[in-house]
C-alpha atoms as a PDB file:
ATOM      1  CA  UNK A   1     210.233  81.328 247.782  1.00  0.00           C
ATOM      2  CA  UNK A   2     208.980  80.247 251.316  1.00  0.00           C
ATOM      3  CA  UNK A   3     211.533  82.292 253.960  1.00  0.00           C
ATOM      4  CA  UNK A   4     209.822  80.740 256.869  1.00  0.00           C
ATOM      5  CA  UNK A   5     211.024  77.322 258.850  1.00  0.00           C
ATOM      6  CA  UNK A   6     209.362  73.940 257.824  1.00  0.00           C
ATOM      7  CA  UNK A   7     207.472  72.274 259.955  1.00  0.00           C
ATOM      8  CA  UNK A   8     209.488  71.308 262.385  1.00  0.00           C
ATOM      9  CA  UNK A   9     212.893  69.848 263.791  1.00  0.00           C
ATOM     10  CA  UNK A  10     212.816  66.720 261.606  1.00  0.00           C
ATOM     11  CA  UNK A  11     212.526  68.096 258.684  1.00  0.00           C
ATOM     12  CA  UNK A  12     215.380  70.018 259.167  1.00  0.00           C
ATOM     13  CA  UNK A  13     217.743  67.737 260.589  1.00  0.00           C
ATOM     14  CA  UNK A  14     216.405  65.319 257.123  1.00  0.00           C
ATOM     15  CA  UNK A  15     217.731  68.257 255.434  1.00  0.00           C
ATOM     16  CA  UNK A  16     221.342  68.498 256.789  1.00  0.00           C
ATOM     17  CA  UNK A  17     221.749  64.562 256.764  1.00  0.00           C
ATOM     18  CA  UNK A  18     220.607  64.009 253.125  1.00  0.00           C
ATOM     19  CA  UNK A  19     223.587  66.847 252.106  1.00  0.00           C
ATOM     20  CA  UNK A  20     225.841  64.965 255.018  1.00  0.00           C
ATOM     21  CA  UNK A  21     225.524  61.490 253.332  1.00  0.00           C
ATOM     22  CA  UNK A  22     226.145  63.238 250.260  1.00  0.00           C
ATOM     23  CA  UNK A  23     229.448  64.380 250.702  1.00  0.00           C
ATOM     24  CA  UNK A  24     228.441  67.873 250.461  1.00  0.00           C
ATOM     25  CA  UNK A  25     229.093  65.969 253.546  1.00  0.00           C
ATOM     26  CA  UNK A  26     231.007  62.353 253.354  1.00  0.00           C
ATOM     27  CA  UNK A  27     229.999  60.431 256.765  1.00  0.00           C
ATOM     28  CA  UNK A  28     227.050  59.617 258.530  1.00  0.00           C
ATOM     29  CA  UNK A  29     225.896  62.736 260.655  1.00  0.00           C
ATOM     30  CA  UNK A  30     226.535  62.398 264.531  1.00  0.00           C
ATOM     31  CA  UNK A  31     225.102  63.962 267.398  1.00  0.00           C
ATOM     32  CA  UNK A  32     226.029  67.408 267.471  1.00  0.00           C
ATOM     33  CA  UNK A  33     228.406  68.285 270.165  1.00  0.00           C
ATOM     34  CA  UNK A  34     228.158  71.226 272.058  1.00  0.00           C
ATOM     35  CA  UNK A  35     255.827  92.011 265.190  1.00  0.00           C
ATOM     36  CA  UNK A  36     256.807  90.386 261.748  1.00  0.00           C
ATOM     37  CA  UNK A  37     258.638  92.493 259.567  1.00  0.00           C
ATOM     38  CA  UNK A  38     257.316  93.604 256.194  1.00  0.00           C
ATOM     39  CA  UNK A  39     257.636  90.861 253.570  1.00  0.00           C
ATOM     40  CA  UNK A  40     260.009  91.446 250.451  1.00  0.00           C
ATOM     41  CA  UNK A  41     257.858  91.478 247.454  1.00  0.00           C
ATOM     42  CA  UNK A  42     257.921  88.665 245.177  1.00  0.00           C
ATOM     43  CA  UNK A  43     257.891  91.060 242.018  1.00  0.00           C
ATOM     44  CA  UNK A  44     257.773  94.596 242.134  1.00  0.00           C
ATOM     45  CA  UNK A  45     254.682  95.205 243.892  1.00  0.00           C
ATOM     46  CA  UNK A  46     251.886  96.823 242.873  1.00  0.00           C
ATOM     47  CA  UNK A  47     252.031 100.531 243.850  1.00  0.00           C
ATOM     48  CA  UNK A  48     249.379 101.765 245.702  1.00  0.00           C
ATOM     49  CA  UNK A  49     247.357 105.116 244.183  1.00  0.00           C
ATOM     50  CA  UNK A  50     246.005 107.053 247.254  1.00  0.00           C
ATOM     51  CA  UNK A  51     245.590 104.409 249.533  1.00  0.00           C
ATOM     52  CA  UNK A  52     243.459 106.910 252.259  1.00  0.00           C
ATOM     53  CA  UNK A  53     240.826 106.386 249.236  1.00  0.00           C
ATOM     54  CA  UNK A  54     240.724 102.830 248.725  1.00  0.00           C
ATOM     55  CA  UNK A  55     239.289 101.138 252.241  1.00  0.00           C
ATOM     56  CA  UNK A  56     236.114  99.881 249.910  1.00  0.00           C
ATOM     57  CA  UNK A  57     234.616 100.861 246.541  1.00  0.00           C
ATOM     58  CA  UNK A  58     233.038  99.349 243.407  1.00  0.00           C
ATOM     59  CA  UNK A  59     233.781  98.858 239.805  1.00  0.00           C
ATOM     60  CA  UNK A  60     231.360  98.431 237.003  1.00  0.00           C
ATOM     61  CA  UNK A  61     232.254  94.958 234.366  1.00  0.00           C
ATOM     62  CA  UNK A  62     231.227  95.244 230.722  1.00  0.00           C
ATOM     63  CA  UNK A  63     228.065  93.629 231.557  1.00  0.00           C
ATOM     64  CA  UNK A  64     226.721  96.630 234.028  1.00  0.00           C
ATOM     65  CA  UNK A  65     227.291  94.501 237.206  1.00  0.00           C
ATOM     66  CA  UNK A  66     228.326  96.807 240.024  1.00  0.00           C
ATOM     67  CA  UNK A  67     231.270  94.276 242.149  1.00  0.00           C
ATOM     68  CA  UNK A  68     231.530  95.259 245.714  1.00  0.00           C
ATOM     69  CA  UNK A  69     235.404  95.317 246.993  1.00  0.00           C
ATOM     70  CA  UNK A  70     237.849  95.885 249.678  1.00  0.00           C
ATOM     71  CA  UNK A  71     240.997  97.111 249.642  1.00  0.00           C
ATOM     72  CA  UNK A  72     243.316  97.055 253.001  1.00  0.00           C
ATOM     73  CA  UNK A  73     247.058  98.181 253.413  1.00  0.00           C
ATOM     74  CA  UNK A  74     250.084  98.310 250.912  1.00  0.00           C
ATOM     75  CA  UNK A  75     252.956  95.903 249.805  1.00  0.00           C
ATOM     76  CA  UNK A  76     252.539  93.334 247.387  1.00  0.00           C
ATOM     77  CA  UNK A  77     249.040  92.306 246.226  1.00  0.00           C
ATOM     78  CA  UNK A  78     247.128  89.113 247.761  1.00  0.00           C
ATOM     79  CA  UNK A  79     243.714  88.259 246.083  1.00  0.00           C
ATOM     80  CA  UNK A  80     240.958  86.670 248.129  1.00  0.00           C
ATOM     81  CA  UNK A  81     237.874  84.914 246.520  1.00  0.00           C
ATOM     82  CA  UNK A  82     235.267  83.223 248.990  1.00  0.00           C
ATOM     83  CA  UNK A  83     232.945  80.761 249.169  1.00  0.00           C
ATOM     84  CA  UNK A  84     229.162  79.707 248.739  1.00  0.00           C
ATOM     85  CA  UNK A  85     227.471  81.402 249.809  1.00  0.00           C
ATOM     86  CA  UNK A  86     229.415  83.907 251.559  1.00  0.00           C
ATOM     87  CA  UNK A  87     231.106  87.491 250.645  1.00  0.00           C
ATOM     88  CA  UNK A  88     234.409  89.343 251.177  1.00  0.00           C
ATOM     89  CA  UNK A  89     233.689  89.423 255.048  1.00  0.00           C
ATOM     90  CA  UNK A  90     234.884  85.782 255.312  1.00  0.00           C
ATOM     91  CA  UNK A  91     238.072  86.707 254.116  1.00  0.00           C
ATOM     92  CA  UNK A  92     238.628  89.950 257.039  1.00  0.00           C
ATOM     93  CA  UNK A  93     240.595  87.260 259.456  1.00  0.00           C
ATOM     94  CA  UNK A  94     243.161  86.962 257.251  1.00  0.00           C
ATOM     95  CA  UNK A  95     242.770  90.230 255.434  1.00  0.00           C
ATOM     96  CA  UNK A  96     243.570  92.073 258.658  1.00  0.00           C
ATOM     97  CA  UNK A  97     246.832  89.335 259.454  1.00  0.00           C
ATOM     98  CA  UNK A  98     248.401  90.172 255.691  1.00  0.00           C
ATOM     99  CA  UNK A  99     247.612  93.596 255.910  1.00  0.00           C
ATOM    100  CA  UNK A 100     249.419  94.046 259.261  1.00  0.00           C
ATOM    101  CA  UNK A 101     252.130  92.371 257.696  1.00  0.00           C
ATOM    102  CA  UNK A 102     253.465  94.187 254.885  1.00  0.00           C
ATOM    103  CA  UNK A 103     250.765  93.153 251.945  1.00  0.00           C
ATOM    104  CA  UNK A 104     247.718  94.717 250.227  1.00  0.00           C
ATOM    105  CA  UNK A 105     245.054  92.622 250.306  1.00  0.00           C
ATOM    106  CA  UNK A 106     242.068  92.632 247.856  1.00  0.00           C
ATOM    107  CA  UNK A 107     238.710  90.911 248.580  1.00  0.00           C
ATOM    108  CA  UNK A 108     235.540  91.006 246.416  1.00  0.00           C
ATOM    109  CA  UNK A 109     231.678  90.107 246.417  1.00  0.00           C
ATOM    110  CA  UNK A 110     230.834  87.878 243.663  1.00  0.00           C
ATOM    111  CA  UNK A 111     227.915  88.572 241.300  1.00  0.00           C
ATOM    112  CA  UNK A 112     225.031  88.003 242.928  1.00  0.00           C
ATOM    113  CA  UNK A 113     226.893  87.527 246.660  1.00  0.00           C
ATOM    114  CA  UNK A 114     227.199  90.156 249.465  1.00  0.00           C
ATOM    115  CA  UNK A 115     226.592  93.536 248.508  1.00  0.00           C
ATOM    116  CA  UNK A 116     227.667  93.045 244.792  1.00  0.00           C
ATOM    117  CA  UNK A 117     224.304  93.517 242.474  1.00  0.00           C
ATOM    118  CA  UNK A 118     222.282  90.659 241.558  1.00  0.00           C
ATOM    119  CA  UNK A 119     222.042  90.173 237.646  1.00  0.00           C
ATOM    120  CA  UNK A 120     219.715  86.874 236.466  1.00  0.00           C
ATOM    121  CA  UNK A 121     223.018  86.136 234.135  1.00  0.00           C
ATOM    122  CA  UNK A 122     226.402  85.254 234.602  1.00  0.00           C
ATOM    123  CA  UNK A 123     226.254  83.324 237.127  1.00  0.00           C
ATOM    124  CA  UNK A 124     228.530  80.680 235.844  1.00  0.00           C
ATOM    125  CA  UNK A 125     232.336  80.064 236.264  1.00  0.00           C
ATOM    126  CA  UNK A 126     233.693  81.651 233.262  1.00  0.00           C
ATOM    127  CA  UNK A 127     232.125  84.907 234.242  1.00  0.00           C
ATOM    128  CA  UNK A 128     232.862  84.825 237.953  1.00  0.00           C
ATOM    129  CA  UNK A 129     236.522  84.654 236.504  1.00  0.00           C
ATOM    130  CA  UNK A 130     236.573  87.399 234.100  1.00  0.00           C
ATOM    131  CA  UNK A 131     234.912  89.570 236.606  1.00  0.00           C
ATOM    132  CA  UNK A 132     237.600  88.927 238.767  1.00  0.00           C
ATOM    133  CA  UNK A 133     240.493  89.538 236.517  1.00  0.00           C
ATOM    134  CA  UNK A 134     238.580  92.651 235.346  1.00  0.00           C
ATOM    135  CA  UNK A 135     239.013  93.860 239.055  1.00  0.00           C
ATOM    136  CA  UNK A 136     242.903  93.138 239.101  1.00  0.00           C
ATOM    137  CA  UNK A 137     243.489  95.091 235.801  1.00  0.00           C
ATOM    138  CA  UNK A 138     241.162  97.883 237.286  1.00  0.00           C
ATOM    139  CA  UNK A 139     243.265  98.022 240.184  1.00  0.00           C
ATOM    140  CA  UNK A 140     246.272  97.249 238.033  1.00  0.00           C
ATOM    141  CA  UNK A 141     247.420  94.625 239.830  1.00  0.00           C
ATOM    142  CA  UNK A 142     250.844  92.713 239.345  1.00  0.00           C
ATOM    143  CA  UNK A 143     252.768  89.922 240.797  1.00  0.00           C
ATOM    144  CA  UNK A 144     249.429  88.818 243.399  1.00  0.00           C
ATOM    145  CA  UNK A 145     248.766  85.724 245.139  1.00  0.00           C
ATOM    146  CA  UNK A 146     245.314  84.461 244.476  1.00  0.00           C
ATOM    147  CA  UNK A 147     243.619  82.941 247.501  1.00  0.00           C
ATOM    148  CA  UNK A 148     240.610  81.024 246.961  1.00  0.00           C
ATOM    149  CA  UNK A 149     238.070  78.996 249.387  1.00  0.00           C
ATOM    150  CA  UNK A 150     235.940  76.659 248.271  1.00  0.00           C
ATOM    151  CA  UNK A 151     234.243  77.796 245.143  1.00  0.00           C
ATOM    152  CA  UNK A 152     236.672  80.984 245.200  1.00  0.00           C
ATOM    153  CA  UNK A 153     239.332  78.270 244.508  1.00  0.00           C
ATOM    154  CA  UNK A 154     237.794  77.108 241.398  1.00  0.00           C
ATOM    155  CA  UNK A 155     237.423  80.935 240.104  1.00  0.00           C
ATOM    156  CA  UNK A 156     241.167  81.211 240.865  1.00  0.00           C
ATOM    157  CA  UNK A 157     241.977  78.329 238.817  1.00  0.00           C
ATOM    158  CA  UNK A 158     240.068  79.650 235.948  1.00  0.00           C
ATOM    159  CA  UNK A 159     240.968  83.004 236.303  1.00  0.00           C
ATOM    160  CA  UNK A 160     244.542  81.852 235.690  1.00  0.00           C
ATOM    161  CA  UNK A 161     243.029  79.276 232.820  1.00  0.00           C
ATOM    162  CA  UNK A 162     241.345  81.738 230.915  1.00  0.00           C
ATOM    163  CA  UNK A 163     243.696  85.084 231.499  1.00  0.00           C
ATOM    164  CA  UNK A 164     247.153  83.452 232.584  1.00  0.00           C
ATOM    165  CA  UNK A 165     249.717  84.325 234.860  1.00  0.00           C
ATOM    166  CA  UNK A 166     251.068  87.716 233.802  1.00  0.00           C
ATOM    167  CA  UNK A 167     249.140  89.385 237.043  1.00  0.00           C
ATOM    168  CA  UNK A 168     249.452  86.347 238.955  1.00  0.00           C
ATOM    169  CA  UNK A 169     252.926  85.104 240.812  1.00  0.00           C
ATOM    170  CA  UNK A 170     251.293  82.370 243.147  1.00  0.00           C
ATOM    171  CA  UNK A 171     247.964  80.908 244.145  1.00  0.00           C
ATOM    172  CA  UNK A 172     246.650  78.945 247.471  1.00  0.00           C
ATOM    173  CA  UNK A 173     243.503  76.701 246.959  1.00  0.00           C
ATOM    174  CA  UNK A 174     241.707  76.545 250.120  1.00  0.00           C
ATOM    175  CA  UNK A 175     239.093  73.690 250.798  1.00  0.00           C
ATOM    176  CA  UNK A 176     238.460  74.363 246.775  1.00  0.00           C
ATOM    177  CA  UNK A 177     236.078  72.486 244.678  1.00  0.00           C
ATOM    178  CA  UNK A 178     238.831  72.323 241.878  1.00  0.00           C
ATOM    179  CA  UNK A 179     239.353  70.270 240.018  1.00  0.00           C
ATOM    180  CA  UNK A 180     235.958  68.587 239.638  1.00  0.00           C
ATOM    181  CA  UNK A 181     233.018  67.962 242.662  1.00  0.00           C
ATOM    182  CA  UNK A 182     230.293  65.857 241.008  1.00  0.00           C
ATOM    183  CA  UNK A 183     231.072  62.150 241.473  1.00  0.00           C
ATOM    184  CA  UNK A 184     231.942  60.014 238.529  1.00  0.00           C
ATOM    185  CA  UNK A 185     233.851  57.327 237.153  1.00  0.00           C
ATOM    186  CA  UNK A 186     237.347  59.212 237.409  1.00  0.00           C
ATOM    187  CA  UNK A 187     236.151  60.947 240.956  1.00  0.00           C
ATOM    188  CA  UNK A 188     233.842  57.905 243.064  1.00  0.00           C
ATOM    189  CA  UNK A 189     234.955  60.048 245.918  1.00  0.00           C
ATOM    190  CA  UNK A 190     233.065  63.129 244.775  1.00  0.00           C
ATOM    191  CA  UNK A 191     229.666  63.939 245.553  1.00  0.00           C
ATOM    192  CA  UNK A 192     226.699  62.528 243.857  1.00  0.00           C
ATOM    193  CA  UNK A 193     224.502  64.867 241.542  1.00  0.00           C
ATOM    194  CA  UNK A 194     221.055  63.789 243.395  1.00  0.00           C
ATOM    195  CA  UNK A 195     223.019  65.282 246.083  1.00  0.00           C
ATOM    196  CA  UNK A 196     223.266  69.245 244.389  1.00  0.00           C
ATOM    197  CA  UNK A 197     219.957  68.286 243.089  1.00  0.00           C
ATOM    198  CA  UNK A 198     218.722  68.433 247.303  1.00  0.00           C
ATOM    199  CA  UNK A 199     220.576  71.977 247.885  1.00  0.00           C
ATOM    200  CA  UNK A 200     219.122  73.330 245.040  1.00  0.00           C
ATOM    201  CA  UNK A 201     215.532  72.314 246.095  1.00  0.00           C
ATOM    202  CA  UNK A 202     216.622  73.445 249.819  1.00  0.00           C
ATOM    203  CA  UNK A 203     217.292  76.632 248.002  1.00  0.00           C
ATOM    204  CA  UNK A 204     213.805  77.082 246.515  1.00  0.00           C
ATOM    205  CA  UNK A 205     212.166  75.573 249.719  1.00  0.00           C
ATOM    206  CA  UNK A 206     213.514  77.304 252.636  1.00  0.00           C
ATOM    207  CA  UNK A 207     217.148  79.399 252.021  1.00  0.00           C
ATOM    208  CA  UNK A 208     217.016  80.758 255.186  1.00  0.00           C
ATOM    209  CA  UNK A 209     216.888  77.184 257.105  1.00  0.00           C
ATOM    210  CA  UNK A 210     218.736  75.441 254.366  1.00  0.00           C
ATOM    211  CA  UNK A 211     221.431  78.450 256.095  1.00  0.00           C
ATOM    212  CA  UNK A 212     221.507  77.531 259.374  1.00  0.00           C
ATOM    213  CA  UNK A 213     221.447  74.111 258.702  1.00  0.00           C
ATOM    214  CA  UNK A 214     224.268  73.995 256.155  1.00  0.00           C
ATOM    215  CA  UNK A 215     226.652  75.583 259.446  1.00  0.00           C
ATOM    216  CA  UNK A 216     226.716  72.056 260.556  1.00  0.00           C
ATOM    217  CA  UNK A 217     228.733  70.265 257.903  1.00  0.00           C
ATOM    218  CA  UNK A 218     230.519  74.074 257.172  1.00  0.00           C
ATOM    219  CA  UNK A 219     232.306  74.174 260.445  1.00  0.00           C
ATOM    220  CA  UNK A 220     232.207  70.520 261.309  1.00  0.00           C
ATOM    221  CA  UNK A 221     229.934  71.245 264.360  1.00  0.00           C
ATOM    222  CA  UNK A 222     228.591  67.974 264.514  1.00  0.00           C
ATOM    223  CA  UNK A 223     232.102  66.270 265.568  1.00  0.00           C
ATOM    224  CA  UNK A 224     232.954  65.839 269.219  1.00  0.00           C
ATOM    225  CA  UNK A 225     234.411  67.933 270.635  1.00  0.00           C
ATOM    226  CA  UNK A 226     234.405  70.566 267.952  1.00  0.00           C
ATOM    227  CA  UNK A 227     234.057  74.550 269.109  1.00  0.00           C
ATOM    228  CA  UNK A 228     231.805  76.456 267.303  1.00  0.00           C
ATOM    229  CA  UNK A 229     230.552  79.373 268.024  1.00  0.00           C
ATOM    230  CA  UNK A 230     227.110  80.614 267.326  1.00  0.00           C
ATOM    231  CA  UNK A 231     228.182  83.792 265.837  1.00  0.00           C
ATOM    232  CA  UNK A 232     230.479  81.650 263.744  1.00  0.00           C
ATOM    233  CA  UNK A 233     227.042  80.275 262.188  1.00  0.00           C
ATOM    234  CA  UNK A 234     225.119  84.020 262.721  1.00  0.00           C
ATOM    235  CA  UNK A 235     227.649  85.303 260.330  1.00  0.00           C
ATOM    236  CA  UNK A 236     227.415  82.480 257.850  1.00  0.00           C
ATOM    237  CA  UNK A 237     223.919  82.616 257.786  1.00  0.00           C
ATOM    238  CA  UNK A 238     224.052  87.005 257.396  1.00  0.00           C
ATOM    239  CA  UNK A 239     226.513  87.052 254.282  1.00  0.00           C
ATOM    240  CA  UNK A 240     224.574  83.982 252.592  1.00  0.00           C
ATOM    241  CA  UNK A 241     221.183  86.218 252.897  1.00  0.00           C
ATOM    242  CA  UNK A 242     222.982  89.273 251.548  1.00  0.00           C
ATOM    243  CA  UNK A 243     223.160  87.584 248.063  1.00  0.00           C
ATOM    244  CA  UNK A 244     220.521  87.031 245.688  1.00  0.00           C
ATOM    245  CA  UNK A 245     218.455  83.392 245.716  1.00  0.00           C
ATOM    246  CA  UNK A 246     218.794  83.347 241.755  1.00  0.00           C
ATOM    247  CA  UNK A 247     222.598  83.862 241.885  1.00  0.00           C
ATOM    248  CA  UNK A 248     222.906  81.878 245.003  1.00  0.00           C
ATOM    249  CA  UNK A 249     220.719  79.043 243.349  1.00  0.00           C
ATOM    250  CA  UNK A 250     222.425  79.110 239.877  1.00  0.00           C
ATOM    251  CA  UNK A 251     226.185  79.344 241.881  1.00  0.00           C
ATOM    252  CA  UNK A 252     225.520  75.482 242.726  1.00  0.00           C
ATOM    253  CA  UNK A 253     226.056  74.655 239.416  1.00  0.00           C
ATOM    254  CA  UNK A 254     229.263  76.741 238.975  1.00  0.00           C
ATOM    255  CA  UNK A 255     230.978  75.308 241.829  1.00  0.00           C
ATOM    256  CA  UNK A 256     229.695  71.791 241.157  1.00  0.00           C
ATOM    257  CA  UNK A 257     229.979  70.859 237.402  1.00  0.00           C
ATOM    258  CA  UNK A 258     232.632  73.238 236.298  1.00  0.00           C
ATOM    259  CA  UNK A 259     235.529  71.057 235.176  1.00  0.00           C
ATOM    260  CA  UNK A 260     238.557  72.703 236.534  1.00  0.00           C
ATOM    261  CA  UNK A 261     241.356  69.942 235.533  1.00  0.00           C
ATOM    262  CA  UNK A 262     242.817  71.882 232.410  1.00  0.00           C
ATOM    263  CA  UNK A 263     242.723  75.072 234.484  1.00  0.00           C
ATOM    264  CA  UNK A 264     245.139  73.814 236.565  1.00  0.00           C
ATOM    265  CA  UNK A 265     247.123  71.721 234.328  1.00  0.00           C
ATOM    266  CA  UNK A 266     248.103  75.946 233.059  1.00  0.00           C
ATOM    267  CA  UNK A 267     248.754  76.690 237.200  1.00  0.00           C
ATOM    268  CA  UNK A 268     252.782  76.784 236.214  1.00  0.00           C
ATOM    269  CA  UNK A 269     253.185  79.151 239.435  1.00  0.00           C
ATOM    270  CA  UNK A 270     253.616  77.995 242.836  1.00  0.00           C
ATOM    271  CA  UNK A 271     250.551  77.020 244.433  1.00  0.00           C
ATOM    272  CA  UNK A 272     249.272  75.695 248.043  1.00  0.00           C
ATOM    273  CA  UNK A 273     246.748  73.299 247.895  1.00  0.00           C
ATOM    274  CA  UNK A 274     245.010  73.440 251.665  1.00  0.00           C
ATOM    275  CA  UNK A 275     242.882  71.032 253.104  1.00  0.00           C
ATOM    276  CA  UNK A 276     241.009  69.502 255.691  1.00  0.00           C
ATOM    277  CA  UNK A 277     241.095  65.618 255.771  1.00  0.00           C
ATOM    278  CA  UNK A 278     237.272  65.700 257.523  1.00  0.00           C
ATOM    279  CA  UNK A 279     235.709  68.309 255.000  1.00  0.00           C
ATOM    280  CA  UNK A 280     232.386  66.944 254.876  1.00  0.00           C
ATOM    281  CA  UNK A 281     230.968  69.641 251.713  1.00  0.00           C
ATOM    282  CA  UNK A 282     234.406  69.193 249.279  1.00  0.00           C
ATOM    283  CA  UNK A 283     235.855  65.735 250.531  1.00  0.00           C
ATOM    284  CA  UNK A 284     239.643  65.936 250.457  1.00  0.00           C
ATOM    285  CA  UNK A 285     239.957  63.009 247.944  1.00  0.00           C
ATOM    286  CA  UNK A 286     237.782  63.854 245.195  1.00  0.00           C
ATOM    287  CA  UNK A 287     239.482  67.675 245.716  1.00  0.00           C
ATOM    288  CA  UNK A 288     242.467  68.741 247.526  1.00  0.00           C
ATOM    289  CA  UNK A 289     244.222  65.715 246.981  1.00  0.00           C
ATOM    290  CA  UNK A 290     243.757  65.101 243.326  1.00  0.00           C
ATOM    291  CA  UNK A 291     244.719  69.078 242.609  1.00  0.00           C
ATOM    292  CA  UNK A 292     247.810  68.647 244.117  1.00  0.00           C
ATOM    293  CA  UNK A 293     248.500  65.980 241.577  1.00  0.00           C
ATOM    294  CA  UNK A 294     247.401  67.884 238.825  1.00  0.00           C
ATOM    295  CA  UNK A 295     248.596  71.517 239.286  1.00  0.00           C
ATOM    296  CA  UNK A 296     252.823  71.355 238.123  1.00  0.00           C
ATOM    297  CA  UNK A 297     254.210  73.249 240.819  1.00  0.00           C
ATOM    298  CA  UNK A 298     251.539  72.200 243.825  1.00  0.00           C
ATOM    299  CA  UNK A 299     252.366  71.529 247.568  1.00  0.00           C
ATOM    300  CA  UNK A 300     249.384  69.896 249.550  1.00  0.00           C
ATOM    301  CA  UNK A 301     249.119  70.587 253.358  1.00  0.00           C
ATOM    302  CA  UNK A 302     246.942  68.807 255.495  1.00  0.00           C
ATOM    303  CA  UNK A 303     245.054  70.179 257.837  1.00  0.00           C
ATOM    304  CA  UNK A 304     244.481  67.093 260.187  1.00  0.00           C
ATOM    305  CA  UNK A 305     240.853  66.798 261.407  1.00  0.00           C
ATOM    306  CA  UNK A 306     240.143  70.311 259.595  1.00  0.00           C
ATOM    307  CA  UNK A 307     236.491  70.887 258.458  1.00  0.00           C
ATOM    308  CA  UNK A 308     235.325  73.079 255.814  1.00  0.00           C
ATOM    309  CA  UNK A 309     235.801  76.150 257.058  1.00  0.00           C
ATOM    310  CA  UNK A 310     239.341  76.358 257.618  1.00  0.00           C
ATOM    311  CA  UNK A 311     239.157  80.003 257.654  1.00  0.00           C
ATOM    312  CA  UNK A 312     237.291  80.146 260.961  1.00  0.00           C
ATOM    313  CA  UNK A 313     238.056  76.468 262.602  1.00  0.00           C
ATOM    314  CA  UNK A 314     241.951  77.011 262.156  1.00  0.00           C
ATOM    315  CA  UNK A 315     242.186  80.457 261.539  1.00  0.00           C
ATOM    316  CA  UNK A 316     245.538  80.866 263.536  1.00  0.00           C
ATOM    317  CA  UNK A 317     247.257  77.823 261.431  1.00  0.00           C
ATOM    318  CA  UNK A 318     245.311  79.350 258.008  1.00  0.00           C
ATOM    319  CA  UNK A 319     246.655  83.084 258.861  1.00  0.00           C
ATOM    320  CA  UNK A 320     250.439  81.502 259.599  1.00  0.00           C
ATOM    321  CA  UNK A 321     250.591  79.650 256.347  1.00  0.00           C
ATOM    322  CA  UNK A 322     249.281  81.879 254.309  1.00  0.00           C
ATOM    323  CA  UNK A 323     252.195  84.723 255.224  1.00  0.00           C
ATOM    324  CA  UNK A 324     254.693  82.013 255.112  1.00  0.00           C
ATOM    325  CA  UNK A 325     253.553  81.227 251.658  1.00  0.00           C
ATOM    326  CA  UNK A 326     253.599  85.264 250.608  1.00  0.00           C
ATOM    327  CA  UNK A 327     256.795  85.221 251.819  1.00  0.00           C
ATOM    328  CA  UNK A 328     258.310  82.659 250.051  1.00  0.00           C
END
């Protein structure tokens, strides 16, 4: 692994416009451009055990892997699961807006991500589900909503596809790669495999770059008059060198040729499908659009212009939407 810059700017910028054309971006790449009260519970809630002890801890899965967690407030449960290749910390916006508002919200690392350990197996996303479910019976959780970004929307989905809705009351897919991201005959909108085959060689080449690169197409910095700030792409950059490479590198498959339609064909709870109509890594019509069709009880909400990264570019709108949801 080579943790040092190539050669110079052209390179790099080859780097982001090859994933750009993809559709882990969708368009050509541009120039780059400079008191609510608590909620009622939607089952009985989850009760909370000595909540002074539970800020942030770790739980062991049958497999040895220690999973990094946090664990803010009380009320009814909400679930967060992030994105490539992020951690928990992506989530705190919206943590800290719940939490202040009557719910208990839960937040892992993945395998692999943050400061979760780094096993060579497992990556994959059957285990990144059962790990996650493992956490909400440790916890003994009941009656959550599941929020998931990105990839963390396609573990939601197969959480709920592999361990069913007895702990789960309601999900919200954000900018998720459900129900399948590779282009093909029944998806010509998604993005082609030569595509994931360039991130994974960015991987082995250069993570670090590949990082800071990758922020343009993550927070749609390269539209006009989009504001993004650099510690927007500092922090990116930070929780995607926490992880592992291997876990990092083998996560690309998970997220991109995991078939996620008959997981949500079983989503028979409420769920918020979220997306931006200029996501240039999961394009809205190969994803958002075709989940909402699929998932029986789905509602799809546009986010208008909205990039990637809805958690940071429209964190106000995200935060308000996703109480209104847990309130419903």
């Amino acid at each position: 692994m080579n943790d040092h810059p190539p050669s110079g700017p052209a390179t790099r910028r080859g780097v982001v416009r090859g994933l750009v054309m993809g559709g882990i971006g969708a368009a050509a790449l541009p120039p780059v451009s400079a008191g609510a009260q608590p909620a009622p519970a939607m089952t009985p809630p989850t009760p909370n055990r000595h909540p002074e002890h539970r800020s942030m801890a770790t739980f062991t899965t049958r497999d040895g892997t220690s999973i990094y967690y946090k664990d803010w407030g009380s009320g009814t449960p909400v679930v967060f699961s992030h994105g490539w290749p992020l951690s928990s910390d992506a989530w705190e916006a919206q943590m800290v807006h719940l939490s202040s508002n009557g719910f208990r919200c839960i937040a892992h690392d993945r395998r692999g991500h943050g400061r979760s350990s780094q096993p060579f197996a497992g990556n994959d996303m059957d285990t990144y589900a059962d790990d996650l479910y493992a956490l909400m019976e440790h916890l003994d959780l009941r009656g959550a909503m599941m929020v998931g970004h990105s990839t963390g929307g396609g573990e939601v989905a197969r959480v709920v596809g592999r361990h069913g809705t007895s702990r789960v009351a309601k999900a919200v897919l954000v900018s998720a790669v459900a129900p399948y991201l590779i282009r093909n005959e029944g998806s010509p909108e998604g993005v082609p495999l030569e595509v994931l085959d360039g991130l994974r060689a960015s991987m082995l080449k250069d993570r670090s770059q590949l990082f800071r690169d990758f922020t343009t197409v993550f927070f749609g910095a390269n539209r006009p008059g989009a504001q993004v700030s650099q510690g927007m792409r500092d922090s990116f950059w930070l929780q995607g060198m926490m992880g592992g490479l291997k876990n990092e590198y083998d996560c690309i498959k998970a997220f991109s040729e995991t078939d996620l339609t008959a997981d949500l064909r079983k989503m028979d709870i409420p769920v918020l499908v979220i997306h931006g109509d200029d996501d240039q890594v999961v394009p809205i019509a190969a994803a958002g659009m075709r989940s909402a069709k699929i998932a029986p009880r789905a509602t799809l909400k546009v986010y208008p212009g909205g990039a990637h990264a809805l958690t940071d570019v429209a964190r106000d709108q995200l935060n308000a939407d996703l109480l209104a949801f847990a309130r419903s």
